[in-house]
Protein backbone atom coordinates (compact mmCIF):
# COMPACT_ATOMS: atom_id res chain seq x y z
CA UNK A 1 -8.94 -18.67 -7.14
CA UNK A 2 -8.76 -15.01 -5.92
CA UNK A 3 -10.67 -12.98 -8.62
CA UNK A 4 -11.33 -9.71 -6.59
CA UNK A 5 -10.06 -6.73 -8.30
CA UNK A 6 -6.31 -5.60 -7.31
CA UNK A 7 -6.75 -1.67 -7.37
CA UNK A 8 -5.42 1.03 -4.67
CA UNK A 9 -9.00 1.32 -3.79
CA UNK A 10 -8.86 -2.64 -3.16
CA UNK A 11 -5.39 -2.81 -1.65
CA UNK A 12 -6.58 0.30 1.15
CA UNK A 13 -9.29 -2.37 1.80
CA UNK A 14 -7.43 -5.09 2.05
CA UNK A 15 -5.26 -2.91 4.94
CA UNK A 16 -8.21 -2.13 6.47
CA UNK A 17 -8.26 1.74 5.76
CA UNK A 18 -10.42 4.11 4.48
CA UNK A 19 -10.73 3.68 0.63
CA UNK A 20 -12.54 6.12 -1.23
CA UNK A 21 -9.95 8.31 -4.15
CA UNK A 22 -10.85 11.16 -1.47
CA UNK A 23 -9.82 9.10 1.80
CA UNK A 24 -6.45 7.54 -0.24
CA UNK A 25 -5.77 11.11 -1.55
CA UNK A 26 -5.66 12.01 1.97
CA UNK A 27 -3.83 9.16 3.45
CA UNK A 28 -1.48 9.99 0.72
CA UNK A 29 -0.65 13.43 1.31
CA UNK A 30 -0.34 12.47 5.04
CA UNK A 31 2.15 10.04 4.79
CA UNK A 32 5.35 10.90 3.50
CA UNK A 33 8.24 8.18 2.63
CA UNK A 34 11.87 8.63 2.55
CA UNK A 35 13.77 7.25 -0.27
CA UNK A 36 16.02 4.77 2.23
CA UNK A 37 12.77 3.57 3.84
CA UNK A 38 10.97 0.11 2.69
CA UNK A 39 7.36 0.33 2.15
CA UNK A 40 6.99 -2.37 4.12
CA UNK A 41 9.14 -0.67 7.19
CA UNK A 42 7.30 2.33 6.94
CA UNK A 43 6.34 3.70 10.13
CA UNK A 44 2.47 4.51 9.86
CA UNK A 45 1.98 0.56 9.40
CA UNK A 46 0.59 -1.65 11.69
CA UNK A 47 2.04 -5.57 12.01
CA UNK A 48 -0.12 -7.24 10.22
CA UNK A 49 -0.12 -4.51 7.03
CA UNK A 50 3.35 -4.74 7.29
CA UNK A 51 3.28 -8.31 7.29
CA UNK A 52 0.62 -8.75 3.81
CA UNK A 53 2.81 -5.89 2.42
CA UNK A 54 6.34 -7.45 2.39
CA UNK A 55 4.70 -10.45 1.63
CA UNK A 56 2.89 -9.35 -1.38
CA UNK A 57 6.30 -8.11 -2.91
CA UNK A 58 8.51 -11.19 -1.88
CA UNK A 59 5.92 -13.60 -3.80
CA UNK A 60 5.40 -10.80 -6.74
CA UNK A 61 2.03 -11.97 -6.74
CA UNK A 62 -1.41 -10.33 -8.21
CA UNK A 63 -0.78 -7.25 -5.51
CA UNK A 64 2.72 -6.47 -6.08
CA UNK A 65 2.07 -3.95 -9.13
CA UNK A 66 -0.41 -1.67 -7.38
CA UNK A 67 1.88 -1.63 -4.19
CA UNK A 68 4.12 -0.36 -6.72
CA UNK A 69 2.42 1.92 -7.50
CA UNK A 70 1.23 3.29 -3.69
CA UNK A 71 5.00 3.27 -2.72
CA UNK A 72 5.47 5.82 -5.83
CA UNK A 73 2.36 8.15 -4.66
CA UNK A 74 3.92 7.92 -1.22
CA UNK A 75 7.26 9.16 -2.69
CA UNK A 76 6.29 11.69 -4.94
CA UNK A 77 5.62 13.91 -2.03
């Protein structure tokens, strides 16, 4: 049973990015979305972060709510 923690500072680690507030405030401010884009198609993503993201939201598992919540950060540019 997966028991970490499911946080933005978590999910940055899971992508393998920097994941202090400071570092995701950055990475934030950085990276822009467009409303027509996907999260999952955006294009600062590599493969496999693309891959655990769009997976993630098809199964609506334990991650889905705080992508949720990056994809509105990214949008509220």
């Amino acid at each position: 049973m997966d028991t970490t923690k499911h946080d933005i500072n978590t999910l940055f680690k899971q992508l393998g990015l920097p994941s202090s507030e400071t570092e995701i405030d950055t990475f934030i401010t950085a990276h822009s979305l467009p409303a027509t884009t996907l999260l999952q198609d955006a294009p600062f993503w590599d493969q496999a972060q693309q891959h655990f993201i769009a997976e993630s939201l098809a199964e609506d598992g334990d991650w889905s709510e705080v992508i949720d919540e990056l994809d509105v950060r990214l949008r509220q540019q």
